[in-house]
Protein backbone atom coordinates (compact mmCIF):
# COMPACT_ATOMS: atom_id res chain seq x y z
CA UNK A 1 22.75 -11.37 -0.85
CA UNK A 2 24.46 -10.72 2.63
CA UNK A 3 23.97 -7.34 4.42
CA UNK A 4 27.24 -5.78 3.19
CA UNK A 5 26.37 -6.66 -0.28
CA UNK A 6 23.04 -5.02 -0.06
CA UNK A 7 24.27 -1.88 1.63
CA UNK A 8 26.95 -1.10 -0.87
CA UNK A 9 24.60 -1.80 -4.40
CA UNK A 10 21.80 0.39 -2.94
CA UNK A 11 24.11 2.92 -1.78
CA UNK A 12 25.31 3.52 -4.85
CA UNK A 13 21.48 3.01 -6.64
CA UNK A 14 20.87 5.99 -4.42
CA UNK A 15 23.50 7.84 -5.35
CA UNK A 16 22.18 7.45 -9.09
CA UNK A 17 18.75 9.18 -8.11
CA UNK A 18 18.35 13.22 -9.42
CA UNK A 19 17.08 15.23 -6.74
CA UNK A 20 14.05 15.59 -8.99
CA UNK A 21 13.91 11.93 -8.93
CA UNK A 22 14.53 11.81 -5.50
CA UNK A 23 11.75 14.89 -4.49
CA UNK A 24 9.24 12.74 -6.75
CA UNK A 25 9.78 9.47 -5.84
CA UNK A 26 9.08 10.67 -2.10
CA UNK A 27 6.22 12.52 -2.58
CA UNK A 28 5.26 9.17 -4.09
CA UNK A 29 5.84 7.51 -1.23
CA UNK A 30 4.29 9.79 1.37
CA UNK A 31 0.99 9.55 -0.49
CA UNK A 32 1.12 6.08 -0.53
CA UNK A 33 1.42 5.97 3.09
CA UNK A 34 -2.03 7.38 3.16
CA UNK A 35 -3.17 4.32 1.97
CA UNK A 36 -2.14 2.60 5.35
CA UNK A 37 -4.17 2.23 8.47
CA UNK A 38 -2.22 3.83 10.61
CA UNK A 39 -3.64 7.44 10.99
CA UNK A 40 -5.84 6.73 14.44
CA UNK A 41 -2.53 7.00 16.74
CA UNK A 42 -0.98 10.00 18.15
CA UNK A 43 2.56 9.45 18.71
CA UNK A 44 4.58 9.30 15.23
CA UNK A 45 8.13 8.79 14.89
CA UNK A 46 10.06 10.10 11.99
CA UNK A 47 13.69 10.34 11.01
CA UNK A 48 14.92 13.66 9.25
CA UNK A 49 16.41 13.20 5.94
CA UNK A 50 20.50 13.14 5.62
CA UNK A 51 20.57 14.92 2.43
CA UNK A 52 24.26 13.74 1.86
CA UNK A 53 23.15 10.26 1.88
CA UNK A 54 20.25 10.86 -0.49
CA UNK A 55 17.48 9.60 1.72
CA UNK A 56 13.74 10.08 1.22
CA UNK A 57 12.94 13.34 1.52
CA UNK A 58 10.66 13.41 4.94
CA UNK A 59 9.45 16.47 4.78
CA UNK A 60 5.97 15.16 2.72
CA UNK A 61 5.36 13.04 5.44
CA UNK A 62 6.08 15.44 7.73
CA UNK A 63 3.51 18.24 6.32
CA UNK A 64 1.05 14.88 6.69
CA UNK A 65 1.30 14.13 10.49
CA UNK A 66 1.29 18.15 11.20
CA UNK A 67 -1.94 18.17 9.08
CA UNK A 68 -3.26 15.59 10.99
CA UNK A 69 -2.33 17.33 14.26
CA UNK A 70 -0.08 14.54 15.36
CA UNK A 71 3.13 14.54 17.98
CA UNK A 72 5.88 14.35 16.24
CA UNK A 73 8.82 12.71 17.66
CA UNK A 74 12.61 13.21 16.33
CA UNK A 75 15.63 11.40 17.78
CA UNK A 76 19.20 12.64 18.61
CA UNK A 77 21.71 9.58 18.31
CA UNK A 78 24.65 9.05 20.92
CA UNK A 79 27.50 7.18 18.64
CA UNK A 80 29.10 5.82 21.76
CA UNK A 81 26.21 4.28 23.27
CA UNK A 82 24.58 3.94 19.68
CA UNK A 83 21.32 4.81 21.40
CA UNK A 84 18.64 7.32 20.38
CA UNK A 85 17.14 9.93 22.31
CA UNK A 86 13.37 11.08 21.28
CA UNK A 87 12.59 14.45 21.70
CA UNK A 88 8.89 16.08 20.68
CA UNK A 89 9.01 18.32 17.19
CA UNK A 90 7.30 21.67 17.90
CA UNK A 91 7.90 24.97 16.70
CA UNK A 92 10.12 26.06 19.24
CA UNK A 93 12.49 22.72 18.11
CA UNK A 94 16.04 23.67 17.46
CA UNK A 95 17.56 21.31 14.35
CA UNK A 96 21.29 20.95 13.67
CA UNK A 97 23.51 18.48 11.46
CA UNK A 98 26.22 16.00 13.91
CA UNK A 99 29.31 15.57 12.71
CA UNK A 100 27.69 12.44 10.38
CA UNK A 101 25.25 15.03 8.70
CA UNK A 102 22.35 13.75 10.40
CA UNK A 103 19.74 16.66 11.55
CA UNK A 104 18.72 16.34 15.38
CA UNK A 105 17.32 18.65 17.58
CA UNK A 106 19.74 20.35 19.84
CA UNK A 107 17.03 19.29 23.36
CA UNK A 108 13.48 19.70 23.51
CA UNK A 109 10.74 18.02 25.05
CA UNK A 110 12.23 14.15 25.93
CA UNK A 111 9.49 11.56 25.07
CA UNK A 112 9.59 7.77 26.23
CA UNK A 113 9.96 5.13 23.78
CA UNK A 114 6.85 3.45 25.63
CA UNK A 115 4.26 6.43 23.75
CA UNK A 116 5.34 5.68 20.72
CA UNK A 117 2.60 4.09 17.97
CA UNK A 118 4.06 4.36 14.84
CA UNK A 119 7.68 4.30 13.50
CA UNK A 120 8.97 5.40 10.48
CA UNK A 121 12.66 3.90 9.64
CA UNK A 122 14.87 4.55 7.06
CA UNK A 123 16.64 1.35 5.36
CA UNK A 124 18.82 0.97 2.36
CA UNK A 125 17.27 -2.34 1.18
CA UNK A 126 14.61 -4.47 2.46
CA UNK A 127 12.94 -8.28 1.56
CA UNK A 128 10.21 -9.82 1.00
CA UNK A 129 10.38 -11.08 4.80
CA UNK A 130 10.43 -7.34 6.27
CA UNK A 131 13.82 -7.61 7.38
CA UNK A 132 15.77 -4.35 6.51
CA UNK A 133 19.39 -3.12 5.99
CA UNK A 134 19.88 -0.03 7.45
CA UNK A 135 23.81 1.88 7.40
CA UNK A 136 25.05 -1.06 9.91
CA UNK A 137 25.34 0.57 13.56
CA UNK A 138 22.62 -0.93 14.93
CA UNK A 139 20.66 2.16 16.15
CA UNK A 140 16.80 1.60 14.85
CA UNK A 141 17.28 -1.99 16.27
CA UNK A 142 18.17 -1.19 20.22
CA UNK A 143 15.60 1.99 19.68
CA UNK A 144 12.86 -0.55 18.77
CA UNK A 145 13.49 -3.30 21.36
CA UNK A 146 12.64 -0.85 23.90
CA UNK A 147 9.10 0.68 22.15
CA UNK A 148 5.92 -1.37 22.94
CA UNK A 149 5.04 -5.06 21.21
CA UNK A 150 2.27 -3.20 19.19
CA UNK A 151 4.23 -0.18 17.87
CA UNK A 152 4.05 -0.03 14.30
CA UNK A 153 7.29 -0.15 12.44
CA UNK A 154 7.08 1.59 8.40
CA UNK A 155 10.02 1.15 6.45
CA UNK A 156 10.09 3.61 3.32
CA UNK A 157 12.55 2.85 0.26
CA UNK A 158 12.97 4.43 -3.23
CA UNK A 159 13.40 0.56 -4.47
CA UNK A 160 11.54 -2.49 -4.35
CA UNK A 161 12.18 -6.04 -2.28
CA UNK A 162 14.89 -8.21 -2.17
CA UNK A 163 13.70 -11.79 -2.40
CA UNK A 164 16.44 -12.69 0.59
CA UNK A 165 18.65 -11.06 2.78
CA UNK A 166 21.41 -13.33 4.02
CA UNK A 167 23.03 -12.95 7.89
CA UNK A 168 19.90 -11.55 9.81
CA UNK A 169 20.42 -11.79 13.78
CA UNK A 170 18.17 -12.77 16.33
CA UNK A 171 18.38 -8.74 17.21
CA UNK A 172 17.23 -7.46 14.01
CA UNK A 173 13.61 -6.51 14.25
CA UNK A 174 11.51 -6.51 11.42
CA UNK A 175 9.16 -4.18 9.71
CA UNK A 176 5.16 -4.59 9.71
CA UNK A 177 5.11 -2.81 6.39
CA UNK A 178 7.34 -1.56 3.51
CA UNK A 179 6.07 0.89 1.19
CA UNK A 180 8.12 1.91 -1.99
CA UNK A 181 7.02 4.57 -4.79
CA UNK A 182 5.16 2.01 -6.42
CA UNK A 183 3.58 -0.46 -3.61
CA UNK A 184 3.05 -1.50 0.07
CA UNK A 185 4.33 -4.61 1.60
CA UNK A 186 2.25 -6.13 4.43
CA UNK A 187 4.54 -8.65 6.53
């Protein structure tokens, strides 16, 4: 199926979840992660759930990394450069929803993409490949092209791979690993 195709089924699938669902299938998910080797970095990126849109509830995986004693990094988008910012997550961090719902901190501590290990992405639909479909604007794609070759890139979904998804670009990048409620995909 083609990237529009994808985007609107899971959507919707989402949509479907009870935030009971939703709350367990996450927790699912973070533990999962675990699992991964992954934990000797220091620099984590995360994205902050958009409760609107039903996304994996972060804040399991967030409780993790600050257990772990980790630097947390969050992003604030720009919509006309359809860039990310990365600020540090500390106490101190001031979070409020954009116009599109999406929690950000208001400033902070900037952090270059170049420190960051470990990436955590939200998608709507994956395959078997590790390429992803995100919500279309092309923002986890410029933000990775400028982290390092050996950052580690996590995509987390409530559902399971897509044999094949049709119209990838030469700019899409993909994931190293995929890990659902129910299993972890290596690519």
């Amino acid at each position: 199926m083609t990237k529009q195709e994808l985007r609107k089924i899971y959507k919707q699938n989402r949509q479907e979840l009870s935030n009971e669902t939703l709350d367990e299938l996450s927790l699912q998910i973070a533990n999962k992660l675990l699992e991964l080797p992954i934990w000797d970095s220091l620099y984590y990126h995360i994205f902050l759930s958009i409760t609107e849109h039903k996304e994996i509830n972060t804040d399991y995986i967030l409780s993790i990394l600050s257990g772990k004693d980790k630097h947390i990094i969050v992003s604030k988008t720009d919509f006309e450069t359809r860039s990310m910012a990365n600020f540090l997550l500390t106490d101190a961090t001031v979070i409020k929803k954009n116009a599109y719902n999406i929690p950000e901190p208001v400033d902070g501590i900037p952090i270059d993409n170049s420190l960051i290990d470990v990436v955590f992405i939200p998608l709507l639909a994956f395959d078997k490949l590790g390429h992803r479909v995100g919500y279309g604007k092309g923002f986890y794609d410029t933000f990775l092209s400028k982290c390092k070759p050996e950052t580690i890139k996590i995509g987390l979904s409530f559902f399971e791979a897509e044999n094949e998804i049709k119209g990838i670009f030469d700019t899409d990048i993909p994931l190293n690993y995929c890990v659902t409620p129910n299993k972890t995909y290596t690519f």
